[in-house]
Protein backbone atom coordinates (compact mmCIF):
# COMPACT_ATOMS: atom_id res chain seq x y z
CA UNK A 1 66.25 97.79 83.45
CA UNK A 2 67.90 96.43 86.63
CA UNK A 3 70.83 97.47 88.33
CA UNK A 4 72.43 95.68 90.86
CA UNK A 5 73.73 97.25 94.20
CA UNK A 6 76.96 95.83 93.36
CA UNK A 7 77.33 97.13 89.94
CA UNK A 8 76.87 100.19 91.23
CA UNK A 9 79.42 100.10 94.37
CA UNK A 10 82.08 98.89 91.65
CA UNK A 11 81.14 101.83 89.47
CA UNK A 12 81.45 104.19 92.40
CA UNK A 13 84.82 102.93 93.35
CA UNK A 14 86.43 103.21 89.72
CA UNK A 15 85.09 106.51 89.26
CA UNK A 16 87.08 107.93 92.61
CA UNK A 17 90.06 105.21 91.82
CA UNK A 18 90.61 106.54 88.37
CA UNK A 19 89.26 109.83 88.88
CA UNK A 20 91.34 113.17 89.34
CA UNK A 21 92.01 112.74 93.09
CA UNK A 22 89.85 115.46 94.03
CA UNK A 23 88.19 113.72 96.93
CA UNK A 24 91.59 113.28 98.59
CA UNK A 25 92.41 116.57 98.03
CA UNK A 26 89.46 117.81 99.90
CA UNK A 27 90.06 115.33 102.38
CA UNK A 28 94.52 115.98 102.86
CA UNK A 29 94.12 119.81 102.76
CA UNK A 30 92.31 121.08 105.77
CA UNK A 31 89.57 118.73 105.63
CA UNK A 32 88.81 116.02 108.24
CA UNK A 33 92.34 114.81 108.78
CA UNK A 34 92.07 111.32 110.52
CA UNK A 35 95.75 110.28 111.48
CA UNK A 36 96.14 106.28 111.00
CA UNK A 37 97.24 105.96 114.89
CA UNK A 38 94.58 106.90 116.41
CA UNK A 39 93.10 105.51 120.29
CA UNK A 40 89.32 104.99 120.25
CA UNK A 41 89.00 103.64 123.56
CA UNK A 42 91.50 102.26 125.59
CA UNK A 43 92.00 98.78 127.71
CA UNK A 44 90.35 98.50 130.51
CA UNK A 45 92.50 96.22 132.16
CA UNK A 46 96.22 96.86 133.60
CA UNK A 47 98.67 95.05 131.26
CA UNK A 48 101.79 93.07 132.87
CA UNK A 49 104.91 94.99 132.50
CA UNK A 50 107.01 92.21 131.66
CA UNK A 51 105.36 91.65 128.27
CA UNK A 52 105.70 95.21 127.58
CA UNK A 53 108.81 95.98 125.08
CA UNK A 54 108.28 99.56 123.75
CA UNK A 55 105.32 102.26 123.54
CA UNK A 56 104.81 105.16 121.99
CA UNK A 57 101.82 108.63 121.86
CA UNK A 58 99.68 108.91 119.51
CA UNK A 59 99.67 112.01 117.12
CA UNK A 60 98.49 115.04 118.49
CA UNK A 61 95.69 115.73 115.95
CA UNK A 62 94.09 112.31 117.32
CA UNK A 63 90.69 112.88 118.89
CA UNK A 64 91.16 111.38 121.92
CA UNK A 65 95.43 111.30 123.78
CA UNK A 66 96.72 107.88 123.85
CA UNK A 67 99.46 105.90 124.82
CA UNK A 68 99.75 102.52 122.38
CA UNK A 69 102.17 99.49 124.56
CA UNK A 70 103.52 97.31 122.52
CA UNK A 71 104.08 93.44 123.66
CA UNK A 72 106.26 91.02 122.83
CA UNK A 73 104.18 89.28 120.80
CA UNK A 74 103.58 92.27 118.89
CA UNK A 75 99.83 93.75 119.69
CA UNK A 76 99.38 97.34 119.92
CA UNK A 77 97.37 98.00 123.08
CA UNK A 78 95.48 101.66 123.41
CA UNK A 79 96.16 103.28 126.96
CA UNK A 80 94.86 106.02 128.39
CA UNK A 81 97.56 108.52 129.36
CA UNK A 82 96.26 109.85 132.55
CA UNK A 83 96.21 106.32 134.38
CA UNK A 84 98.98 105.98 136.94
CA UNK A 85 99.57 102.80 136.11
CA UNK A 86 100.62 104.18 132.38
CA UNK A 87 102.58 106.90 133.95
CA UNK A 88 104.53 104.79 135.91
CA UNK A 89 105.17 102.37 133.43
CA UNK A 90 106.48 105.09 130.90
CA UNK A 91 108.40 106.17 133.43
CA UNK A 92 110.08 103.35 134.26
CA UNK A 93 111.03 102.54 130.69
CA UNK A 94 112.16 105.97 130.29
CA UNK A 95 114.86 104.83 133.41
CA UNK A 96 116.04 102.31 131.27
């Protein structure tokens, strides 16, 4: 008898859908908490301050601190809070 790969995969992902959410459980209580606004590396460029509109840190459970600018046209852009040119910029808006 042959199964396919993706018969299985679909199986696997009904079983935890419908199942008694005890994998989240695990997961929401104590276990590996991953926070959805998270920085995993950040630019590596300066970004012009005019097309900056707001920012904001990431949670403090993140692996890694992180300032995310936001731009006008609406990208989230990971920073890396210990540049100057971050610091000033916060700064600045801060003034504001």
């Amino acid at each position: 008898m042959k199964v396919s790969v993706a018969g299985i995969t679909f199986f696997f992902l009904i079983t935890i859908a419908l199942g008694d959410g005890e994998f989240k459980t695990d997961f929401s209580s104590g276990g590996p908490y991953q926070p959805s606004e998270c920085c995993f590396a950040y630019a590596t460029h300066r970004i012009p301050r005019p097309r900056i509109v707001a920012y904001y840190g990431t949670n403090s459970q993140c692996s890694k601190p992180g300032i995310v600018f936001i731009t006008k046209r609406g990208k989230s852009i990971c920073t890396n809070p210990n540049d100057k040119w971050v610091q000033d910029y916060i700064k600045g808006m801060e003034e504001n």
